[in-house]
C-alpha atoms as a PDB file:
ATOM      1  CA  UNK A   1       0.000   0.000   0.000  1.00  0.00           C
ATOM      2  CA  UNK A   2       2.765   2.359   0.732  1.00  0.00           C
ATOM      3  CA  UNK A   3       3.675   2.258  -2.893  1.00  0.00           C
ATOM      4  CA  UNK A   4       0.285   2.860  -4.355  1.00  0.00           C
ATOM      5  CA  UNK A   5       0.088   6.007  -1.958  1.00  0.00           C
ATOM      6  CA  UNK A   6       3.720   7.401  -2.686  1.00  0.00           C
ATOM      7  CA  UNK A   7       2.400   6.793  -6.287  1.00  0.00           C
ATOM      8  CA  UNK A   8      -0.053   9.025  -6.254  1.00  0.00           C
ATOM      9  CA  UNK A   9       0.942  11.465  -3.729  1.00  0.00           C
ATOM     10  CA  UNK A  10      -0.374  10.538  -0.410  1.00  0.00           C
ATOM     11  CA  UNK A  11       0.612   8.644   2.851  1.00  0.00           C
ATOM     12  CA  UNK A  12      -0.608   5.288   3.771  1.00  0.00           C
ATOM     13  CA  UNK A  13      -2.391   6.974   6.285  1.00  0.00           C
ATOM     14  CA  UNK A  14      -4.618   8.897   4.019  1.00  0.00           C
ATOM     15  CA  UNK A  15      -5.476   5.693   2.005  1.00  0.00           C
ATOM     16  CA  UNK A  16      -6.030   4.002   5.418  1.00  0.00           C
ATOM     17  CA  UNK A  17      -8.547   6.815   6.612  1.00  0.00           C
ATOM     18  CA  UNK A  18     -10.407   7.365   3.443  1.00  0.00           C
ATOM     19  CA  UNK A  19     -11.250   3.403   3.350  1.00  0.00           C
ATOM     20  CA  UNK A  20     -12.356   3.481   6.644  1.00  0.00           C
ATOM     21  CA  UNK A  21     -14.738   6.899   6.500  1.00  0.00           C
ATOM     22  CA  UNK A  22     -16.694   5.037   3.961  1.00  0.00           C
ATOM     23  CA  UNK A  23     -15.743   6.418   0.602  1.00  0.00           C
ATOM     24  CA  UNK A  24     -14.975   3.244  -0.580  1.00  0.00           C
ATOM     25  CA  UNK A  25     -18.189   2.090  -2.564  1.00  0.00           C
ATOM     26  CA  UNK A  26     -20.034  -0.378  -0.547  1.00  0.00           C
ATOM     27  CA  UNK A  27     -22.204  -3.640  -2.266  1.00  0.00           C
ATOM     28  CA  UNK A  28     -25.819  -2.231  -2.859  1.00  0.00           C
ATOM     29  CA  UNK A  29     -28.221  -3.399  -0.596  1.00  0.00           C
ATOM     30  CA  UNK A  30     -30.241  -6.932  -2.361  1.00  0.00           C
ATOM     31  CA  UNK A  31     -33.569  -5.636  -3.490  1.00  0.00           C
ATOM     32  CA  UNK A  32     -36.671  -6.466  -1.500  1.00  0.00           C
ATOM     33  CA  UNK A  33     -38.410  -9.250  -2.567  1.00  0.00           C
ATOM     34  CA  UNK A  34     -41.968  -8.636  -4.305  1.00  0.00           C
ATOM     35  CA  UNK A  35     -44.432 -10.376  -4.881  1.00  0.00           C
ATOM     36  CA  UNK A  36     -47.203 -10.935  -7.350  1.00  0.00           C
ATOM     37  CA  UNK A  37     -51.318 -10.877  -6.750  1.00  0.00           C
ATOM     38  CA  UNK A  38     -52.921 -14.203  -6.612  1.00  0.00           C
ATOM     39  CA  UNK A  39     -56.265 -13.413  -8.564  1.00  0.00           C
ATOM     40  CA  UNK A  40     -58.597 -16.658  -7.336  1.00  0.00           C
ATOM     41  CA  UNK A  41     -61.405 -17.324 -10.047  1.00  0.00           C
ATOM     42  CA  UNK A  42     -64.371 -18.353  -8.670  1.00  0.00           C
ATOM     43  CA  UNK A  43     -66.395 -19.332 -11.510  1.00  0.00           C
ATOM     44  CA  UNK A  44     -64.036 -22.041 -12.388  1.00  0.00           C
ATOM     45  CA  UNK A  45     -64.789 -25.526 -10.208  1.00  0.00           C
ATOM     46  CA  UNK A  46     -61.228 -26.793  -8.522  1.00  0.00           C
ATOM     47  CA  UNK A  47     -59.103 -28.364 -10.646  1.00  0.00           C
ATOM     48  CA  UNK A  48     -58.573 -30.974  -8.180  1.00  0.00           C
ATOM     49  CA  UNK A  49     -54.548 -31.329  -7.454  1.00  0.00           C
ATOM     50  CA  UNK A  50     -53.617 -29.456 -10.112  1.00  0.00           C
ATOM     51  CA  UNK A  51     -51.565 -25.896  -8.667  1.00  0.00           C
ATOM     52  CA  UNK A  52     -52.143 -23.327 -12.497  1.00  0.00           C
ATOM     53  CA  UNK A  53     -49.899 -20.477 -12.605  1.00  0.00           C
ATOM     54  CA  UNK A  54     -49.517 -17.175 -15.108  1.00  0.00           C
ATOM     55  CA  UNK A  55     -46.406 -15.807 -15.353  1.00  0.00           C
ATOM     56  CA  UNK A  56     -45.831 -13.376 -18.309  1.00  0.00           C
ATOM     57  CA  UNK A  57     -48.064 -14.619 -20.800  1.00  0.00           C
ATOM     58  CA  UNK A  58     -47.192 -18.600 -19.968  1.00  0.00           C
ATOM     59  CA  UNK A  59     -49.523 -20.836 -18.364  1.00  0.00           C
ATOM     60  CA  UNK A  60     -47.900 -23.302 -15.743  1.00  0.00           C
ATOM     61  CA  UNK A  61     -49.766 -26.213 -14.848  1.00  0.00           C
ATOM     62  CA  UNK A  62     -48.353 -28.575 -11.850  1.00  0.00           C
ATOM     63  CA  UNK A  63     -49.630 -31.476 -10.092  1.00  0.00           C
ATOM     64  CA  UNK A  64     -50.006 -30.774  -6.612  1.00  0.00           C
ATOM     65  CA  UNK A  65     -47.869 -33.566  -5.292  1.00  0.00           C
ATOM     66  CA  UNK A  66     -44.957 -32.046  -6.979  1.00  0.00           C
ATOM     67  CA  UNK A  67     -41.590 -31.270  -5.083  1.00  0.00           C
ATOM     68  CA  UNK A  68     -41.201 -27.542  -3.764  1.00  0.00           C
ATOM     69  CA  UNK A  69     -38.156 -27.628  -5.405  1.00  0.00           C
ATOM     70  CA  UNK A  70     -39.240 -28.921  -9.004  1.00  0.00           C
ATOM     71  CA  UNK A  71     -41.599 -25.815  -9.058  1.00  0.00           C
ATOM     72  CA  UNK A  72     -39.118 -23.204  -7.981  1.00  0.00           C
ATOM     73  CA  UNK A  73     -36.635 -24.810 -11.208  1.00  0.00           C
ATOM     74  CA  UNK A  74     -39.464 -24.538 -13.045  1.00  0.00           C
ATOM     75  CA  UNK A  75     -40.261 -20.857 -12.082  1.00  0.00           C
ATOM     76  CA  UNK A  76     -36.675 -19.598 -12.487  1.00  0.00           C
ATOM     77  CA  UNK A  77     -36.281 -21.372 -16.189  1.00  0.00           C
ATOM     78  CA  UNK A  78     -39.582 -19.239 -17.077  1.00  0.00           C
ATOM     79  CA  UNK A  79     -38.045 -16.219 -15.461  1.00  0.00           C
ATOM     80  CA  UNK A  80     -34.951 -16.211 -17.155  1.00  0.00           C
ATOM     81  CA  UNK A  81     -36.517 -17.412 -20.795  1.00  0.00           C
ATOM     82  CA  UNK A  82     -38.455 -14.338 -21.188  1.00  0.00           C
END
């Protein structure tokens, strides 16, 4: 570090201080998750064990004994196709 600084002028010290008051640019904070409204249609009769999701135009339809984790793969492949 004492290299850099006599590089450019300054003391280690001045590096050392500047890094610590916080001008060095921190990670931004993760955005808040969101979520999307659940519209529930009455007029259509359960579809039994059958879980139907919209996302972005595509129609998802999942048996209800399927793994939490199968649906969240499927979720993120739709995500990212679009």
């Amino acid at each position: 570090m004492s290299a850099v600084a006599r590089a450019h002028g300054l003391t280690p010290a001045q590096i050392f201080r500047w890094r610590q008051s916080g001008a060095v640019a921190k990670p931004a904070p993760t955005p808040a998750l969101s979520f999307s409204p659940v519209i529930v249609d009455e007029k259509t009769p359960p579809a039994g064990d059958v879980i139907e999701i919209e996302l972005k135009g595509a129609k998802l339809r999942i048996p209800g004994r399927t793994r939490p984790a199968t649906i969240v793969a499927l979720l993120k492949a739709l995500r990212s196709a679009r």
